[in-house]
N, C-alpha and C. Protein backbone atom coordinates (compact mmCIF):
# COMPACT_ATOMS: atom_id res chain seq x y z
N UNK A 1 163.15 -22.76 85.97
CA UNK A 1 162.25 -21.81 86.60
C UNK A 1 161.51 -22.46 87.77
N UNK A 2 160.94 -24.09 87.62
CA UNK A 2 160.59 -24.32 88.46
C UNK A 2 161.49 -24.95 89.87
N UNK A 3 162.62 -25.24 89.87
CA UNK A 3 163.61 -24.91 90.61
C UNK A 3 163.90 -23.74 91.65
N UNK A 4 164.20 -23.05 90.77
CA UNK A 4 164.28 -21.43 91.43
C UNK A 4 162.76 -21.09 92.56
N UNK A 5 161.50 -21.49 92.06
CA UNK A 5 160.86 -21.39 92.54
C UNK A 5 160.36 -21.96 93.59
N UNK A 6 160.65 -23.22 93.42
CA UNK A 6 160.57 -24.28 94.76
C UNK A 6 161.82 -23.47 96.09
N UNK A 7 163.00 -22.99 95.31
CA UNK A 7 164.10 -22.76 96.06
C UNK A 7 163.81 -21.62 97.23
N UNK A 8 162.87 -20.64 96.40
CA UNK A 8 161.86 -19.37 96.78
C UNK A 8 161.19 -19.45 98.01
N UNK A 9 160.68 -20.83 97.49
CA UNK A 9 159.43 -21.41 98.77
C UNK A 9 159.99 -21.71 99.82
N UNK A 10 161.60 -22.43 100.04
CA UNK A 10 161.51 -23.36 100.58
C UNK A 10 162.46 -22.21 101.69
N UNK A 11 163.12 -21.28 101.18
CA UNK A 11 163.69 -19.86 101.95
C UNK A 11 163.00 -19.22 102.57
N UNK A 12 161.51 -18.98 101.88
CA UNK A 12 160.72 -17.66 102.49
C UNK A 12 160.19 -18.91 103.70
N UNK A 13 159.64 -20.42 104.32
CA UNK A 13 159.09 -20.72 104.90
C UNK A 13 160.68 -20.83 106.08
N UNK A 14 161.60 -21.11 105.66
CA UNK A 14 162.82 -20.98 106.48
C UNK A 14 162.97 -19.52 107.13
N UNK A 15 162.87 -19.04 106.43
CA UNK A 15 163.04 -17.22 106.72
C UNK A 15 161.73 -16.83 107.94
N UNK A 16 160.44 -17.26 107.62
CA UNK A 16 159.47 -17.39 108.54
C UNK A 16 159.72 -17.80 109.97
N UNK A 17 159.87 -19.36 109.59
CA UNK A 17 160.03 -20.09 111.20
C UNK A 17 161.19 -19.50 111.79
N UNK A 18 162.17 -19.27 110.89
CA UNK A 18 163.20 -18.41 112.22
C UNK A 18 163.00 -17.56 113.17
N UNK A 19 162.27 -16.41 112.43
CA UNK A 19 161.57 -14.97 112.68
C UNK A 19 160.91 -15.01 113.77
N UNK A 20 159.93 -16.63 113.64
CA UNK A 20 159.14 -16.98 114.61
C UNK A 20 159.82 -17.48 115.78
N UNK A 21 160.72 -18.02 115.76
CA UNK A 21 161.84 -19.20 116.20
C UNK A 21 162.56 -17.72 117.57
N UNK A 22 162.83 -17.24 116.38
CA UNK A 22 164.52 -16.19 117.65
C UNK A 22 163.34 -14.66 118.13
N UNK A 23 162.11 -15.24 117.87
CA UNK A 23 161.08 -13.98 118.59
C UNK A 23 161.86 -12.52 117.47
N UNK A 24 162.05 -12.63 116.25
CA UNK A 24 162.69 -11.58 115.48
C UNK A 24 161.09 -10.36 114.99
N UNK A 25 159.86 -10.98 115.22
CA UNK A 25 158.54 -10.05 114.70
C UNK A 25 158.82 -9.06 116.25
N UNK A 26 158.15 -7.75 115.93
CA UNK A 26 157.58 -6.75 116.99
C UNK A 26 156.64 -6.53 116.82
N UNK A 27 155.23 -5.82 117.55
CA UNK A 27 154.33 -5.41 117.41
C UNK A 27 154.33 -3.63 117.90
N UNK A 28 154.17 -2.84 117.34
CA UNK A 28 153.89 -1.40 117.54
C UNK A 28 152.72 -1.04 117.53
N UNK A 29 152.76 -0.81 118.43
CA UNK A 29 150.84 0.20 118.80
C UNK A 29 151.21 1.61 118.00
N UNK A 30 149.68 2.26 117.33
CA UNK A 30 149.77 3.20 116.53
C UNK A 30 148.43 3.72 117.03
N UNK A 31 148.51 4.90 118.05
CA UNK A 31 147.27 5.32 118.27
C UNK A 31 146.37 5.27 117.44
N UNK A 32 144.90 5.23 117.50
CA UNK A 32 143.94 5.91 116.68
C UNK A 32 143.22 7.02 117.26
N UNK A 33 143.34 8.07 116.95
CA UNK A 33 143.02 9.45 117.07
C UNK A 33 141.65 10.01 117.03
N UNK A 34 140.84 10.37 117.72
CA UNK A 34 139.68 11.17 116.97
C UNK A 34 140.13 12.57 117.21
N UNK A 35 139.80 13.04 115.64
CA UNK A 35 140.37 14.10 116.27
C UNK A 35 139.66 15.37 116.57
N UNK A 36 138.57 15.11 116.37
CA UNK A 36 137.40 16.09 116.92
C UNK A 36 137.33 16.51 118.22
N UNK A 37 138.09 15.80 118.99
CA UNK A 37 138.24 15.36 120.11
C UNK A 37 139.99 14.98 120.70
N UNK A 38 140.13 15.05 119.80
CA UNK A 38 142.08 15.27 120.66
C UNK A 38 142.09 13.34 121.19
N UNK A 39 141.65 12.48 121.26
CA UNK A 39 141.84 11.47 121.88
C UNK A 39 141.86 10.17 121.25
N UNK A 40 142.50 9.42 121.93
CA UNK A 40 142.92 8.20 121.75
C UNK A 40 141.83 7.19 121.60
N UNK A 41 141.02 6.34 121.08
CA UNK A 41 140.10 5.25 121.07
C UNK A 41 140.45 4.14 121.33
N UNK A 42 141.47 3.72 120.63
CA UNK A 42 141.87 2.59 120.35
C UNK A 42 143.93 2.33 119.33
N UNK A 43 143.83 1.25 119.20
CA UNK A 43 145.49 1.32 118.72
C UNK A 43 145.47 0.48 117.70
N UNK A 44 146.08 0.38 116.97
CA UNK A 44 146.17 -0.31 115.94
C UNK A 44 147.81 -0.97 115.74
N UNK A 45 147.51 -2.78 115.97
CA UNK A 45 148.85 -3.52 116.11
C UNK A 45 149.27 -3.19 114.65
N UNK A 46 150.68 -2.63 114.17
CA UNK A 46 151.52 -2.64 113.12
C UNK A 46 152.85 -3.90 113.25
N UNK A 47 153.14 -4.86 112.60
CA UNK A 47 154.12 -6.04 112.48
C UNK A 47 155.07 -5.18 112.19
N UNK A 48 156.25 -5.80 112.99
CA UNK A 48 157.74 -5.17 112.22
C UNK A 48 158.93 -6.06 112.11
N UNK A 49 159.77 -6.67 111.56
CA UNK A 49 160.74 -7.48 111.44
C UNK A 49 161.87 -7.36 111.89
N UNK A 50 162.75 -7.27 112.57
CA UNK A 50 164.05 -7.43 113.40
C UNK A 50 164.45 -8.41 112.86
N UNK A 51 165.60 -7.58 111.48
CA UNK A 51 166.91 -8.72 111.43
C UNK A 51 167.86 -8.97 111.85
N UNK A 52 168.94 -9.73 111.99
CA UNK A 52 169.74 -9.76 112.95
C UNK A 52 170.74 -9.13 112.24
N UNK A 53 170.87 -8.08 111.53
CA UNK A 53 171.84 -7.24 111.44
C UNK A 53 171.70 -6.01 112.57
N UNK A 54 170.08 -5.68 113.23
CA UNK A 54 169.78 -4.85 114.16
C UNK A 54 168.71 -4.19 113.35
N UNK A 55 168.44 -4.20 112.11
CA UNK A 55 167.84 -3.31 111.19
C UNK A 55 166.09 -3.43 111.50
N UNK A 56 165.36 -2.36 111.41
CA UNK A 56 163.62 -3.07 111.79
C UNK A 56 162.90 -3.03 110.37
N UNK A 57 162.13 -4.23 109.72
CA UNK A 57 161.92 -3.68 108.20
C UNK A 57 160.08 -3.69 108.76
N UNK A 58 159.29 -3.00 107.81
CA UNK A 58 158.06 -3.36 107.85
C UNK A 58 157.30 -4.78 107.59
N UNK A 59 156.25 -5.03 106.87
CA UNK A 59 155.85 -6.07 107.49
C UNK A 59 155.73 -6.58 106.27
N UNK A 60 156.09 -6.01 104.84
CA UNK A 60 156.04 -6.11 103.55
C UNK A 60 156.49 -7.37 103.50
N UNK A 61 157.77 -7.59 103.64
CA UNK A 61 158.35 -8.93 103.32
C UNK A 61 157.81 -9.98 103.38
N UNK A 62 157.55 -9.95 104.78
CA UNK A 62 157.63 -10.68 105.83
C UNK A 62 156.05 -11.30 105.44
N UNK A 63 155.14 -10.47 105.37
CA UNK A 63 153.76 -11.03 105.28
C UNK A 63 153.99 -11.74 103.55
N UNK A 64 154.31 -11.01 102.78
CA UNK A 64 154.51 -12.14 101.28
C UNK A 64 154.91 -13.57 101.28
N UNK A 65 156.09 -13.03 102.25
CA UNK A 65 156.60 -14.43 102.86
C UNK A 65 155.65 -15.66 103.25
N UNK A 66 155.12 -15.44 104.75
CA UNK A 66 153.65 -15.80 104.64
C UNK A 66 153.07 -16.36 103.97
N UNK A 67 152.11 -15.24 102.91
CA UNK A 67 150.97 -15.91 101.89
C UNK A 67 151.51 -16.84 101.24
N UNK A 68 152.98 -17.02 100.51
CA UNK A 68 152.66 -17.43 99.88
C UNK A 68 153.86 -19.10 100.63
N UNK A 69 153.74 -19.19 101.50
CA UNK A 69 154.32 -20.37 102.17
C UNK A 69 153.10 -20.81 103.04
N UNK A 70 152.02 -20.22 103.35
CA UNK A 70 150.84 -20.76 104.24
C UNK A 70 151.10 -20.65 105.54
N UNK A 71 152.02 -19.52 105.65
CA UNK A 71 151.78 -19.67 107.15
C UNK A 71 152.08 -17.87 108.08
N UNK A 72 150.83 -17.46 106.76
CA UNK A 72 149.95 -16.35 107.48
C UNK A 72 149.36 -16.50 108.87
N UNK A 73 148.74 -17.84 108.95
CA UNK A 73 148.23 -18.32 110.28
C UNK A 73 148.84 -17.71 111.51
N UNK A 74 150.40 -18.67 111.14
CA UNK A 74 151.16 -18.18 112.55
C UNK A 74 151.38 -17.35 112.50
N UNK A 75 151.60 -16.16 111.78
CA UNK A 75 151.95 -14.70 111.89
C UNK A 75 151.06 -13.75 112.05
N UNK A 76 150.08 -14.35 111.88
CA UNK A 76 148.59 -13.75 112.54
C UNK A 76 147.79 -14.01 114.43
N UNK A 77 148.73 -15.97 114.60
CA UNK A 77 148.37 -15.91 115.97
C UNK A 77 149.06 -15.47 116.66
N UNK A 78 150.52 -14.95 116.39
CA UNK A 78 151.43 -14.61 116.92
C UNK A 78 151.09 -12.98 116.98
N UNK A 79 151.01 -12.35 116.07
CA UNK A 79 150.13 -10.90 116.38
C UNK A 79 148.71 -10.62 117.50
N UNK A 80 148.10 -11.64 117.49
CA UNK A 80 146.92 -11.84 117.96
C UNK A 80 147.15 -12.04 119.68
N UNK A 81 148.35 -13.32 119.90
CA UNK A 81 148.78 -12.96 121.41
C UNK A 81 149.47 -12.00 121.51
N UNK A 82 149.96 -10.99 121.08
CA UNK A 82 151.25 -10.27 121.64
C UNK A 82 150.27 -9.26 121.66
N UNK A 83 149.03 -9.11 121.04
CA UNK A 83 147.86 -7.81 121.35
C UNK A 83 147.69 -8.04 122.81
N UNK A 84 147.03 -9.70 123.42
CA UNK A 84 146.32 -10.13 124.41
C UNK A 84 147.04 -9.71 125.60
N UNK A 85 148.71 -9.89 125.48
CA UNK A 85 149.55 -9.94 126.53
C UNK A 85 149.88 -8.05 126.87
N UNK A 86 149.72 -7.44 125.68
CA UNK A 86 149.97 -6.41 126.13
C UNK A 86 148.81 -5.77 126.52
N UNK A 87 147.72 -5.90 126.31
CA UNK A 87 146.25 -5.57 127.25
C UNK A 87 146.67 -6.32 128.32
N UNK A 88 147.25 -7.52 128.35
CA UNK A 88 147.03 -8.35 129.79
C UNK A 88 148.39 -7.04 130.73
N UNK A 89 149.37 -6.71 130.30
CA UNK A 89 149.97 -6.35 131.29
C UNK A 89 149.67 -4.52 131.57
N UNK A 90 148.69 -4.22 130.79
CA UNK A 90 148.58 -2.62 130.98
C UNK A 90 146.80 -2.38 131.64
N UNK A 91 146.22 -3.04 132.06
CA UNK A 91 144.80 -3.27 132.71
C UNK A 91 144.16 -1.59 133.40
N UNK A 92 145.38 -1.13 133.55
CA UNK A 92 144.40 0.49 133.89
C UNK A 92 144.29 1.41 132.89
N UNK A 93 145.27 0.90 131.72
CA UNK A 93 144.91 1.92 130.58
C UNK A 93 144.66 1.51 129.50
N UNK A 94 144.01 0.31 129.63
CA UNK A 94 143.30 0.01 128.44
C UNK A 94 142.28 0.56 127.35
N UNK A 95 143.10 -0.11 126.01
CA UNK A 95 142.35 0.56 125.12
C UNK A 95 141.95 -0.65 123.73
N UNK A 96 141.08 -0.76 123.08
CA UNK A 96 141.17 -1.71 121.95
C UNK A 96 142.85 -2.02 121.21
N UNK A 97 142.60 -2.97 121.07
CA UNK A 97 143.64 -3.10 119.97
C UNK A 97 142.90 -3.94 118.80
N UNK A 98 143.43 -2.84 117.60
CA UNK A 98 143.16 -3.11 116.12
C UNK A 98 144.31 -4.40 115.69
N UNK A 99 143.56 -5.41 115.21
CA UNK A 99 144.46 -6.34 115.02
C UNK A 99 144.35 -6.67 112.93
N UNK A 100 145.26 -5.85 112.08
CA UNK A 100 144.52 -6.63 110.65
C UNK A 100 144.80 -7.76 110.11
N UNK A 101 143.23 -8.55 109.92
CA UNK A 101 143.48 -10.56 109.92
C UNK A 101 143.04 -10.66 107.89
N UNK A 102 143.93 -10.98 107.71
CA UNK A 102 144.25 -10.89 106.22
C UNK A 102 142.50 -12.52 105.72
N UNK A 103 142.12 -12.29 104.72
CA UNK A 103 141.19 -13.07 104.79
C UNK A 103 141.71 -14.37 104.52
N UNK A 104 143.01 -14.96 104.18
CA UNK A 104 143.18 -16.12 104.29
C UNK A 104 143.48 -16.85 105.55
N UNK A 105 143.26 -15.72 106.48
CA UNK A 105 143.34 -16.40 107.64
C UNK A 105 141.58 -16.48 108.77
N UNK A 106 140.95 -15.77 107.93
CA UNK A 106 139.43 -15.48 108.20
C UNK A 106 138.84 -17.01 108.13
N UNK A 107 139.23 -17.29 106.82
CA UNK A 107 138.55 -18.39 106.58
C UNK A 107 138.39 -19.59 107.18
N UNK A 108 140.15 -19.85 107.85
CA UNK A 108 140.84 -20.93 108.30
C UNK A 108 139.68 -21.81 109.06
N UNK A 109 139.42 -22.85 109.41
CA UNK A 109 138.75 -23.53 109.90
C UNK A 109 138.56 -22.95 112.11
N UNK A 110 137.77 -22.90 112.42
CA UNK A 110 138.34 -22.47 113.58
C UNK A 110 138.82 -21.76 114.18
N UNK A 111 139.07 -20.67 113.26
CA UNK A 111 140.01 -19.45 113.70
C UNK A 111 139.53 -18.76 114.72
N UNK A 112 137.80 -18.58 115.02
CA UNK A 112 137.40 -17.82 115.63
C UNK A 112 137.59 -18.67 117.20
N UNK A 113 137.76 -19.85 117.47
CA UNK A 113 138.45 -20.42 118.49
C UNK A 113 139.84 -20.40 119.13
N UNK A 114 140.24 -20.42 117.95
CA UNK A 114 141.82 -20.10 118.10
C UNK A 114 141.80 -18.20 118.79
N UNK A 115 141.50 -17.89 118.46
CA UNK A 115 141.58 -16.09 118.73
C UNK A 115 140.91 -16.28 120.02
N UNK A 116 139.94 -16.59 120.49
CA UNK A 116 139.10 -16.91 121.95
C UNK A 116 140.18 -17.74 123.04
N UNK A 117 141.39 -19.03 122.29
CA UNK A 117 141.58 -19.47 123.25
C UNK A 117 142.73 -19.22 123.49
């Protein structure tokens, strides 16, 4: 059992860095609506996975994957620039982007630097 489990670990952190590696994550903007008002506020980044069969999965996997290999981090700074760059290239129609930072990555030492720089 503890085999299998190391074997677990050592796939899902392989399965990660690839993802990270061949640019396989997307980010989808998901309006946020008021709807009292018919309008747009802000967007909310949703993660999506591109396997290389062509298929897009949600972010289920992919974030388990993550927690439990430690490296929510990068899949959080990697969400975090791909918000920055797409405010950076749309400057007349800007709108917030909702970014959700799971609290093991709240905690991280520095994080609030890392997100600033």
């Amino acid at each position: 059992a503890m085999t299998a489990a190391v074997t677990a670990r050592v796939d899902s952190d392989a399965i990660i860095a690839e993802a990270l590696r061949r640019e396989a994550l997307a980010m989808y903007l998901q309006p946020l609506v008021r709807t009292h008002r018919f309008s747009v506020f802000a967007c909310e980044a949703l993660l999506r996975w591109k396997l290389p069969d062509g298929t897009v999965h949600g972010p289920t996997d992919l974030l388990d994957f993550a927690e439990r290999t430690g490296r929510m981090l990068d899949v959080t700074r990697w969400m975090t620039r791909q918000a920055v760059v797409r405010l950076a290239r749309t400057p007349g129609s800007w709108r917030p982007i909702r970014i959700n930072v799971p609290p093991s990555v709240i905690v991280e030492p520095r994080w609030d630097e890392d997100v600033a720089g």
